[in-house]
Protein backbone atom coordinates (compact mmCIF):
# COMPACT_ATOMS: atom_id res chain seq x y z
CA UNK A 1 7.20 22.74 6.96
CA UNK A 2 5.33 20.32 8.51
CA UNK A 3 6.20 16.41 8.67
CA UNK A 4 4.17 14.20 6.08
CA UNK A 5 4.03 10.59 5.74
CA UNK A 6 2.85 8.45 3.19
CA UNK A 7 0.46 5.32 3.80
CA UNK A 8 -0.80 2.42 1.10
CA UNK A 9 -3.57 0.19 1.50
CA UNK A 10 -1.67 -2.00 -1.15
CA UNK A 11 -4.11 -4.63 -3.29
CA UNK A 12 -3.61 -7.30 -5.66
CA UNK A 13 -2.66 -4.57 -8.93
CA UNK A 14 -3.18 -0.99 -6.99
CA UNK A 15 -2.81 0.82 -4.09
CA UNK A 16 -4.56 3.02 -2.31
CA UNK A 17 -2.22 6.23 -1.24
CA UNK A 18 -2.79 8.95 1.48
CA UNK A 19 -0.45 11.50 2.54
CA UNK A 20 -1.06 13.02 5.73
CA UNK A 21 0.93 16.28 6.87
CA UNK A 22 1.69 16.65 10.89
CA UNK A 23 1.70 17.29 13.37
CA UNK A 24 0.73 13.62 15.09
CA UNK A 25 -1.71 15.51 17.36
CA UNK A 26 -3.86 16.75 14.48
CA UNK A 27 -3.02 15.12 11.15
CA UNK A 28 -4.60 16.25 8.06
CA UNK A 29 -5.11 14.91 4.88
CA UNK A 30 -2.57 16.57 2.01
CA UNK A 31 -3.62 14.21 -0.94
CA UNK A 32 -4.77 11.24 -1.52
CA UNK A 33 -4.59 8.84 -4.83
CA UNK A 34 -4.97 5.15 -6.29
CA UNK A 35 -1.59 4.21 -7.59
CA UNK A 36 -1.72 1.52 -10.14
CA UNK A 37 1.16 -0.99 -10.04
CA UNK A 38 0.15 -3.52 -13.27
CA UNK A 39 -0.55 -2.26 -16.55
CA UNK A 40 -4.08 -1.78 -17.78
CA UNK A 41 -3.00 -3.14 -21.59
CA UNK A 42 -2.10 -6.59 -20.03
CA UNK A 43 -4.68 -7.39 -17.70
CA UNK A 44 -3.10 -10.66 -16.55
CA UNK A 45 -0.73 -8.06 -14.71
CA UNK A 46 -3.00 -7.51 -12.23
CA UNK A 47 -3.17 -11.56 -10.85
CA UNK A 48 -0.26 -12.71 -12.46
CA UNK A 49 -0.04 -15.99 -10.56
CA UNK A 50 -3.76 -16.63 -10.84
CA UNK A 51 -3.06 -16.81 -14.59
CA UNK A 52 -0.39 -19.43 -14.28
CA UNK A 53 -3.32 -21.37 -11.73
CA UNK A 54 -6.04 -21.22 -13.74
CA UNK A 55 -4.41 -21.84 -17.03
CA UNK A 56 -1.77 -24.54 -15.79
CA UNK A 57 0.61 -21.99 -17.37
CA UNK A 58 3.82 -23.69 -16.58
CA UNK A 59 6.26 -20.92 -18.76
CA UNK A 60 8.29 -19.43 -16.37
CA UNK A 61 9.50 -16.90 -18.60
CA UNK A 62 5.62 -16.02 -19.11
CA UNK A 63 5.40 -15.92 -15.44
CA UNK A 64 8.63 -13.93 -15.12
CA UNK A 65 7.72 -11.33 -17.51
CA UNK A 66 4.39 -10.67 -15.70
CA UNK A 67 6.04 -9.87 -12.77
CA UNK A 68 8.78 -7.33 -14.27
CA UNK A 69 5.74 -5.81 -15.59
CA UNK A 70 4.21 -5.17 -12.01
CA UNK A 71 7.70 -3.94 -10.95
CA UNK A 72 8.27 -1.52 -14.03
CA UNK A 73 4.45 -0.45 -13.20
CA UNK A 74 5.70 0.35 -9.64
CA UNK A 75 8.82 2.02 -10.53
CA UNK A 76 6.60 4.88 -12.87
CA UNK A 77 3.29 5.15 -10.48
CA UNK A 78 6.25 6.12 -7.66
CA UNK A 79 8.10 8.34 -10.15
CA UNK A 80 5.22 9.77 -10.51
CA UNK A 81 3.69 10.31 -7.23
CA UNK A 82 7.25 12.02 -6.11
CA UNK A 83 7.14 14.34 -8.44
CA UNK A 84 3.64 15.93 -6.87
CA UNK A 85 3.91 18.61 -4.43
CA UNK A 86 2.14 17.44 -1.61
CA UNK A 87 3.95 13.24 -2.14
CA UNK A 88 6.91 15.01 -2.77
CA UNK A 89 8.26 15.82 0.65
CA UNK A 90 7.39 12.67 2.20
CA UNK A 91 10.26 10.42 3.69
CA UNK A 92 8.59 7.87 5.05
CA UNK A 93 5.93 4.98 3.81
CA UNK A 94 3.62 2.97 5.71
CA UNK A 95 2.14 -0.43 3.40
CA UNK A 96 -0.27 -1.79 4.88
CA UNK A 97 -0.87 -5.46 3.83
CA UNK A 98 -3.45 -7.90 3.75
CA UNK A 99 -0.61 -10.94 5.05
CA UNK A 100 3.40 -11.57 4.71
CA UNK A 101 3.02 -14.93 4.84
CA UNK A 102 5.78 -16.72 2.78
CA UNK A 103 3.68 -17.88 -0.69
CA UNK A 104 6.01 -21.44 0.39
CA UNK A 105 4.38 -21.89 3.00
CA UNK A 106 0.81 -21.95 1.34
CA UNK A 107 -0.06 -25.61 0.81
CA UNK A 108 -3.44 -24.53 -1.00
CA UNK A 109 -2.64 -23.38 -4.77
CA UNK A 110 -5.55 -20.94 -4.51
CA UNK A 111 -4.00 -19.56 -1.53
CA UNK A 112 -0.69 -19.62 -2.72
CA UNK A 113 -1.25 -17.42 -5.81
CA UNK A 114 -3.05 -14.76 -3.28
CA UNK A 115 -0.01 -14.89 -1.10
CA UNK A 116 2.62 -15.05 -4.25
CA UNK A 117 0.40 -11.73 -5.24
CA UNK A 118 0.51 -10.20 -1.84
CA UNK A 119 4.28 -10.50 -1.77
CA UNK A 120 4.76 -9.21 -5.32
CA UNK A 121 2.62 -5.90 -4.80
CA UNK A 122 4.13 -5.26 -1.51
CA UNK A 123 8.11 -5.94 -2.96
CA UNK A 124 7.68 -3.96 -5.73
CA UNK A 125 6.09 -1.00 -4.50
CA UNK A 126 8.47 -0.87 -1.59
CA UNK A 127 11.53 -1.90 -3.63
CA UNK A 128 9.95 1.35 -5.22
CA UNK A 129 10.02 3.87 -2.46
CA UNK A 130 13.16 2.71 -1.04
CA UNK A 131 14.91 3.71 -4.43
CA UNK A 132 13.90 7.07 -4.06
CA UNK A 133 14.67 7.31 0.02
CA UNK A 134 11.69 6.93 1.26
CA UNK A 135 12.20 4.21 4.32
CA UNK A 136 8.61 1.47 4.71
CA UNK A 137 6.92 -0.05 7.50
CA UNK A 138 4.81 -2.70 7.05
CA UNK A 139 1.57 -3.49 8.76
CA UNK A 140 -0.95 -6.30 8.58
CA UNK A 141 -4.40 -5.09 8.26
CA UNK A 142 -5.52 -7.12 11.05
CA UNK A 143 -2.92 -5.78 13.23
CA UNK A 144 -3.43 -2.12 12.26
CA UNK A 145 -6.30 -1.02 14.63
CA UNK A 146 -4.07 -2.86 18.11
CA UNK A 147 -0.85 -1.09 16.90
CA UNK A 148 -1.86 2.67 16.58
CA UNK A 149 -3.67 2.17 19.54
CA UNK A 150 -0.52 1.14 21.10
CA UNK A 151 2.24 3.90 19.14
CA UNK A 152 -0.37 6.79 18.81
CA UNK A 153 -1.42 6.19 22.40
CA UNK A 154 -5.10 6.25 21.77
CA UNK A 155 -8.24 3.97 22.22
CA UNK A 156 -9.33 2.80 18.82
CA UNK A 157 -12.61 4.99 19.13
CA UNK A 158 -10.70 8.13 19.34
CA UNK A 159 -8.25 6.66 16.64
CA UNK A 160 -11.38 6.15 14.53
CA UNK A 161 -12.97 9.76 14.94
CA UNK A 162 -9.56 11.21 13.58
CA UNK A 163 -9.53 8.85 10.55
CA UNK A 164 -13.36 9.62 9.83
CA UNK A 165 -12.83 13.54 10.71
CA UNK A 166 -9.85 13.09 8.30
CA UNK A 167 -12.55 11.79 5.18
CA UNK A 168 -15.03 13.93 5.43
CA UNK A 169 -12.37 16.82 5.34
CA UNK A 170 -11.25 15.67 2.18
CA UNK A 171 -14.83 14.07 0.56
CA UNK A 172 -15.10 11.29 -0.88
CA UNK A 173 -14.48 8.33 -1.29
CA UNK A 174 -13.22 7.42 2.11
CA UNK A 175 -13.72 3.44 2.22
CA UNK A 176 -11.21 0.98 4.59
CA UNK A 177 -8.72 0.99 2.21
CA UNK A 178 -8.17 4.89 2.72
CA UNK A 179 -9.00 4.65 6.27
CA UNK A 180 -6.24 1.79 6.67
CA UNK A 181 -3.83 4.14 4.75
CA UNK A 182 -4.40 7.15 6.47
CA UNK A 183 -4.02 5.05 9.75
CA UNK A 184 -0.69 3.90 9.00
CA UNK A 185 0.31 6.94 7.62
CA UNK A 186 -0.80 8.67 11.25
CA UNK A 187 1.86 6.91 12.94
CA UNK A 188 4.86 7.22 11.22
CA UNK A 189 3.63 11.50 12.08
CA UNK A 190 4.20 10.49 15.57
């Protein structure tokens, strides 16, 4: 059997997931899916701490309960995804993030409730995968492109030929979300 990692463009409520089977010299696509990680009946789920900005929410338990929402959310999309055939042999994640910069650090509110979100996503879906073996790296968007060029040992044009072979293999869509996913997903095959 051939080696197949798992990568996640994760967003504020989702992620985007692509599985890519080795070998690291010509990856292909096995499956590809948007994992949702709020709940659709309580759309606050999705921006939890914009809620508590925008409506000078001060109840923590409020607050609180949004977020075991996001994390019971995460706990069934990943139950879920493991139990497909081509998720379910995968031992290894790749996130890839849009910053990890402590929320505490944030002196902006605005900012802060992005970053509180960014951290909440990324916790709970890895908190996710990690309870069902599956070891994460985690990559900053911005950072993506230098490090596969620098573990895949590629130039980012050949890097990007792969990763657009890759989408029109499987069809579409194939926006940057699935390209970052299927990036990060192409170097844990290495």
């Amino acid at each position: 059997m051939r080696p197949t990692a798992l990568g996640f463009r994760v967003k504020s409520g989702y992620a985007v997931a692509v599985a890519l089977r080795g070998p690291a010299a010509a990856p292909v696509v096995a499956a590809r899916r948007v994992v949702e990680l709020s709940d659709p009946d309580v759309p606050e789920s999705r921006q939890p701490f914009h809620r508590a900005l925008f409506t000078h929410e001060t109840d923590r338990a409020r607050i609180d309960g949004l977020v075991k929402i996001v994390e019971r959310c995460a706990r069934r999309a990943v139950d879920a995804l493991v139990e497909d055939p081509p998720f379910a042999d995968c031992r290894a994640a790749a996130l890839v993030v849009g910053s990890v910069i402590d929320p505490a650090a944030v002196g902006n509110p605005h900012i802060r409730a992005h970053a509180s979100e960014g951290q909440l996503f990324r916790t709970a879906l890895r908190s996710a995968l990690t309870a069902h073996g599956i070891g994460c790296d985690i990559f900053v968007e911005k950072e993506l492109g230098p490090e596969a060029a620098a573990r895949l040992k590629r130039t980012n044009a050949e890097i990007a030929r792969v990763v657009l072979r890759l989408g029109k293999e499987i069809g579409g869509p194939w926006r940057a979300d699935e390209k970052a996913a299927s990036t990060a997903a192409w170097i844990l095959l290495r």
